[in-house]
C-alpha atoms as a PDB file:
ATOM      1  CA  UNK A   1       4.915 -39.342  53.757  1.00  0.00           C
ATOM      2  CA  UNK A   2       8.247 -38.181  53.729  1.00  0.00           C
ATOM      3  CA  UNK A   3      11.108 -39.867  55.527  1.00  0.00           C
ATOM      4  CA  UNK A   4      14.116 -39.058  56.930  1.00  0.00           C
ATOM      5  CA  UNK A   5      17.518 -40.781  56.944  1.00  0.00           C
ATOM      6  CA  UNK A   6      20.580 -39.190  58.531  1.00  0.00           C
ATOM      7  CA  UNK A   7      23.997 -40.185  57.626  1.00  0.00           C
ATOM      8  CA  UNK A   8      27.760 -38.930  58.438  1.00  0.00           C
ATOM      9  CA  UNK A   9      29.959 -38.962  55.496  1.00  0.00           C
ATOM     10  CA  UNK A  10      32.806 -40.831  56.230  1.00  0.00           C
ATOM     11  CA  UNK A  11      36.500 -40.912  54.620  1.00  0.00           C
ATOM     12  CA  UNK A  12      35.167 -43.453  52.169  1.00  0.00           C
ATOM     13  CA  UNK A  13      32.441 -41.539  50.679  1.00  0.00           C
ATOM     14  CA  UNK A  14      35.015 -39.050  49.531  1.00  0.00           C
ATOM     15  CA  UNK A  15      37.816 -38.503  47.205  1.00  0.00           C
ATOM     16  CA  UNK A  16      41.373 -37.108  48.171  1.00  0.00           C
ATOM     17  CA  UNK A  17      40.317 -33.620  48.473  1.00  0.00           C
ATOM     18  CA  UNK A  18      37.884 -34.852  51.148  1.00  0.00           C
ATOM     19  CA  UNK A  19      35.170 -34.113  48.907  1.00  0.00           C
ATOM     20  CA  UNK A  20      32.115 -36.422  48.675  1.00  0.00           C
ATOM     21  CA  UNK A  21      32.508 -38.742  45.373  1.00  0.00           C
ATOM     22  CA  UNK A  22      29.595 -38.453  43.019  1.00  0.00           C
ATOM     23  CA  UNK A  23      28.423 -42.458  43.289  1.00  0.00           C
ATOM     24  CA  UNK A  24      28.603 -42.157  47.359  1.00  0.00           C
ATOM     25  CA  UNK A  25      25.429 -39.937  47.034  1.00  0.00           C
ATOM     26  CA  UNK A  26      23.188 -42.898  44.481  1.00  0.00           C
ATOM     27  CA  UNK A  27      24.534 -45.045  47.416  1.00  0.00           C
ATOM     28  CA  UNK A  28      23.174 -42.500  49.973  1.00  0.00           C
ATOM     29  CA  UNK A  29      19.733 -42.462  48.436  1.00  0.00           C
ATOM     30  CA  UNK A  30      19.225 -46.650  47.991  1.00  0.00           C
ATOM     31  CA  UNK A  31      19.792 -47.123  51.790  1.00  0.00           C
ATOM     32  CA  UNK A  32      17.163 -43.897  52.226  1.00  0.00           C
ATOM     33  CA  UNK A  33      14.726 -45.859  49.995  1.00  0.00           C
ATOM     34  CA  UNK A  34      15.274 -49.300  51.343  1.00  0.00           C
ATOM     35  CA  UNK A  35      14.479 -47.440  54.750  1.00  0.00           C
ATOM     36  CA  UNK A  36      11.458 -46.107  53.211  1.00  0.00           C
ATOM     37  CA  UNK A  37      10.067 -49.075  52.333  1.00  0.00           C
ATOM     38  CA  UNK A  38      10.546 -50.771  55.835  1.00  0.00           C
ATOM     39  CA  UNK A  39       9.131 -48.174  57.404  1.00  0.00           C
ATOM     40  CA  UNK A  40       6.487 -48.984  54.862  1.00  0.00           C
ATOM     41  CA  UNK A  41       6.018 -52.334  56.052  1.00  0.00           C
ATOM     42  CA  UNK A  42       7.530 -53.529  52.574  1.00  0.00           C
ATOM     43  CA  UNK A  43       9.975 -56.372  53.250  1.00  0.00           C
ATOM     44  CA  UNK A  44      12.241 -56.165  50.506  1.00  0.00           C
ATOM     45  CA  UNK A  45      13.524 -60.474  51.505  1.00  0.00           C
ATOM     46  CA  UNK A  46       9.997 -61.202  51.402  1.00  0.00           C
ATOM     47  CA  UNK A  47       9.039 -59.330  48.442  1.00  0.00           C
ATOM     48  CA  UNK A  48      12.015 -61.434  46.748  1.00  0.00           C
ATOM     49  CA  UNK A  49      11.083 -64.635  48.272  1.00  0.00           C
ATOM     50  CA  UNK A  50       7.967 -63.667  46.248  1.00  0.00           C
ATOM     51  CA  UNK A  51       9.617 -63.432  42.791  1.00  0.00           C
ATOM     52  CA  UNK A  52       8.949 -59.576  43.392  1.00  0.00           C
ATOM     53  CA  UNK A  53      12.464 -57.494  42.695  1.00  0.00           C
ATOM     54  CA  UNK A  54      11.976 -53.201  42.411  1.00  0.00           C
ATOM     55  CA  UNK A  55      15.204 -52.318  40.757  1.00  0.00           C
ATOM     56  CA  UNK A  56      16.218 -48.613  39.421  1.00  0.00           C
ATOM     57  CA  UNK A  57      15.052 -48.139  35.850  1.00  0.00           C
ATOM     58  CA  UNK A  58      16.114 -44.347  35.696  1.00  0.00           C
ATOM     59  CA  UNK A  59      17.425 -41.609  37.491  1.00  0.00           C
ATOM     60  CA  UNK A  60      17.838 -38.005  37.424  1.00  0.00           C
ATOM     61  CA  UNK A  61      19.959 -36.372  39.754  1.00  0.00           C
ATOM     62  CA  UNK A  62      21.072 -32.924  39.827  1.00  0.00           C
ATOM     63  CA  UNK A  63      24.380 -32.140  42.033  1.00  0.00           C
ATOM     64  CA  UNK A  64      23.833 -28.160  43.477  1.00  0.00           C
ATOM     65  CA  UNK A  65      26.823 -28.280  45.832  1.00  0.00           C
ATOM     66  CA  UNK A  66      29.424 -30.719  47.392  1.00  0.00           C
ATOM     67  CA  UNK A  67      28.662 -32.446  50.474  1.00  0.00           C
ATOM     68  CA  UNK A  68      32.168 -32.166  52.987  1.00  0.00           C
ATOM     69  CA  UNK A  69      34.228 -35.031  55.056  1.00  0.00           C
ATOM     70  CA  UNK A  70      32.476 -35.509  58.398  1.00  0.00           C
ATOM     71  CA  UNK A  71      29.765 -33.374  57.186  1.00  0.00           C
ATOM     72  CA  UNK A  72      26.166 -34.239  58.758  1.00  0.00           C
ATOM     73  CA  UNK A  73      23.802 -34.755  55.697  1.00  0.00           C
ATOM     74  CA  UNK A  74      20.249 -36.204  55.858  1.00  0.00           C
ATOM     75  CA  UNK A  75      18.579 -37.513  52.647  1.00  0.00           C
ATOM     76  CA  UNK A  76      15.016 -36.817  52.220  1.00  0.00           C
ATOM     77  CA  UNK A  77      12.794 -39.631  50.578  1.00  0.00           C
ATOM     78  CA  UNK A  78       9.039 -38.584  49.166  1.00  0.00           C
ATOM     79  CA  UNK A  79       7.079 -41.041  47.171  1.00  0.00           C
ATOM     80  CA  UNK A  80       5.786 -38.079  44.120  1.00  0.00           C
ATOM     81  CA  UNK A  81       4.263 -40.734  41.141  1.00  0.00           C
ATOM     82  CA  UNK A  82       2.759 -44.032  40.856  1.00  0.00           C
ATOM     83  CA  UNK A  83       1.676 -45.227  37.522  1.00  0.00           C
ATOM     84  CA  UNK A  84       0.465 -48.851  36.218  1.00  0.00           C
ATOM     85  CA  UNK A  85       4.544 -49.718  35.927  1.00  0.00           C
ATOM     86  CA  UNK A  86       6.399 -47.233  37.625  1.00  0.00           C
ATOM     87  CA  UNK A  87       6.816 -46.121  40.964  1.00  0.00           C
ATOM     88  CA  UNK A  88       8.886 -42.397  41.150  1.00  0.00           C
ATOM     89  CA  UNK A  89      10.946 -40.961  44.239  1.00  0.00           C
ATOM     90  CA  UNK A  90      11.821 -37.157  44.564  1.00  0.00           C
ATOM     91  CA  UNK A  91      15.050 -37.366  46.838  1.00  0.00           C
ATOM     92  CA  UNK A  92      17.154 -34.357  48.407  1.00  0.00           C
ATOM     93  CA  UNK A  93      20.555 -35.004  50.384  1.00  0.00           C
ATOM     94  CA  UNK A  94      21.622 -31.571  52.139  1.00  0.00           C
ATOM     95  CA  UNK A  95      23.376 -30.446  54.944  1.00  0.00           C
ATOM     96  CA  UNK A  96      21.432 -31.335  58.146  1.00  0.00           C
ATOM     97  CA  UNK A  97      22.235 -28.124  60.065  1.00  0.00           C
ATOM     98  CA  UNK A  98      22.329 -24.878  57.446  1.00  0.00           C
ATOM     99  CA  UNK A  99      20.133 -27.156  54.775  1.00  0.00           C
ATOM    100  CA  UNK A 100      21.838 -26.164  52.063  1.00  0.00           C
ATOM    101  CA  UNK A 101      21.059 -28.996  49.085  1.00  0.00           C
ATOM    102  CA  UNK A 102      23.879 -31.316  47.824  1.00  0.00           C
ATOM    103  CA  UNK A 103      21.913 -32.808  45.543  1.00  0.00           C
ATOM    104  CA  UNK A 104      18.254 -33.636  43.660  1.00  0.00           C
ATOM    105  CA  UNK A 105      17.074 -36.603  42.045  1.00  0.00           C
ATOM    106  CA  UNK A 106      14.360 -37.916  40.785  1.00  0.00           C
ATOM    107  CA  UNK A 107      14.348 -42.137  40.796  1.00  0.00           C
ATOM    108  CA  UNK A 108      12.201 -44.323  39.040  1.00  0.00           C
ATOM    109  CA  UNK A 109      11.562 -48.046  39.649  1.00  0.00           C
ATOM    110  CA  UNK A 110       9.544 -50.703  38.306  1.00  0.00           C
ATOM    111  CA  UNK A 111       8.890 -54.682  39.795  1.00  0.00           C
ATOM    112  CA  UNK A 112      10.275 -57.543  37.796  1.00  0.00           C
ATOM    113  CA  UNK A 113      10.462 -61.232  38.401  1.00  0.00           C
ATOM    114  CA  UNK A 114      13.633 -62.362  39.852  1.00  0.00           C
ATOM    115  CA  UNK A 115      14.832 -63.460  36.263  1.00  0.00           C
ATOM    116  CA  UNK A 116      14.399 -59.783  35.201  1.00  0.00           C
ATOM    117  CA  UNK A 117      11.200 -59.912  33.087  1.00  0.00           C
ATOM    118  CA  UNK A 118       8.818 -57.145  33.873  1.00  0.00           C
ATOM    119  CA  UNK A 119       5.402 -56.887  35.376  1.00  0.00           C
ATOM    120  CA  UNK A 120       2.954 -55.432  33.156  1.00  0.00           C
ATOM    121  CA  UNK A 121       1.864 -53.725  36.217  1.00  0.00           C
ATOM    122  CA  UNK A 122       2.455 -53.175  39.250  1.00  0.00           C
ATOM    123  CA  UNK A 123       2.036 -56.193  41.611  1.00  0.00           C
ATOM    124  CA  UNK A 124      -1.605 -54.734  43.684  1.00  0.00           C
ATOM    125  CA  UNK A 125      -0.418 -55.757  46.697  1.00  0.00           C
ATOM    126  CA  UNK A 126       3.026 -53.402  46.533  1.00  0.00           C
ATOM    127  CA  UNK A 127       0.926 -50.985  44.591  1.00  0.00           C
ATOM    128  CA  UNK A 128      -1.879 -50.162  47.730  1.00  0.00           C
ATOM    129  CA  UNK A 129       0.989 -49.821  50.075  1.00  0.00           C
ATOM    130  CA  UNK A 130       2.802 -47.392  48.104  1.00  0.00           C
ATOM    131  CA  UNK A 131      -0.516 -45.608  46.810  1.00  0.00           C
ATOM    132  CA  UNK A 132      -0.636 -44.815  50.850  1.00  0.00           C
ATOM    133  CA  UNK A 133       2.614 -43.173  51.178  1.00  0.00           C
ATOM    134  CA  UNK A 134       1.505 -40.996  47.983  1.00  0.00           C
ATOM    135  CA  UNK A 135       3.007 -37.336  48.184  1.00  0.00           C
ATOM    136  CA  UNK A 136       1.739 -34.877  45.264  1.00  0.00           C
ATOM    137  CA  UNK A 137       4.487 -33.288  44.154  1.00  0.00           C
ATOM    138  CA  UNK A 138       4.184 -29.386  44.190  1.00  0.00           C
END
């Protein structure tokens, strides 16, 4: 499954030069994935209400060119790994008309409690939904 999230970048995203600031894109990509999930079915309130939390234990991100002020972008979300722990997101953010890429990333996440201590494995339940959302990466 791949989703879709489309997004304006505002004055606020962006430095003085009206260039987009490098944290407005990690920002970009946790509202893609939050979307993700609901679209999932995966109440994130719920999940929490649960003592489930899926914070970000890594990321890569590559920045290929600079998104502009009132620039159309849309971030692309793809569920590419699932392991025992880890669940892994490939995302792109790039211009929504010409396509050109503004960034890559790579995201990792794991479950913990709400105290912070780990699951030694992902929780089944939030494992079989994800498993069905499973893109192999190329």
């Amino acid at each position: 499954m791949k989703h879709e999230l489309k997004q304006r970048v505002y004055y606020s995203d962006t430095d003085s030069y009206g260039v987009v600031w490098h944290g407005s894109y990690l920002r970009w990509m946790e509202m893609a994935r939050v979307e993700f999930c609901t679209e999932l079915g995966i109440d994130l309130v719920k999940l929490q209400k649960e003592d489930i939390a899926i914070p970000v234990t890594n990321i890569n991100i590559r920045y290929k060119s600079s998104a502009l002020l009132d620039e159309r972008i849309v971030i692309e979300t793809t569920l590419t790994k699932i392991s025992p722990l880890t669940a892994t997101f490939t995302q792109v953010i790039k211009n929504a008309q010409s396509g050109q890429v503004h960034t890559l990333a790579e995201v990792e996440v794991v479950a913990v409690h709400n105290d912070g201590k780990i699951y030694r494995r992902l929780p089944e339940d939030l494992k079989r939904i994800l498993e069905g959302a499973l893109v192999c990466k190329d």
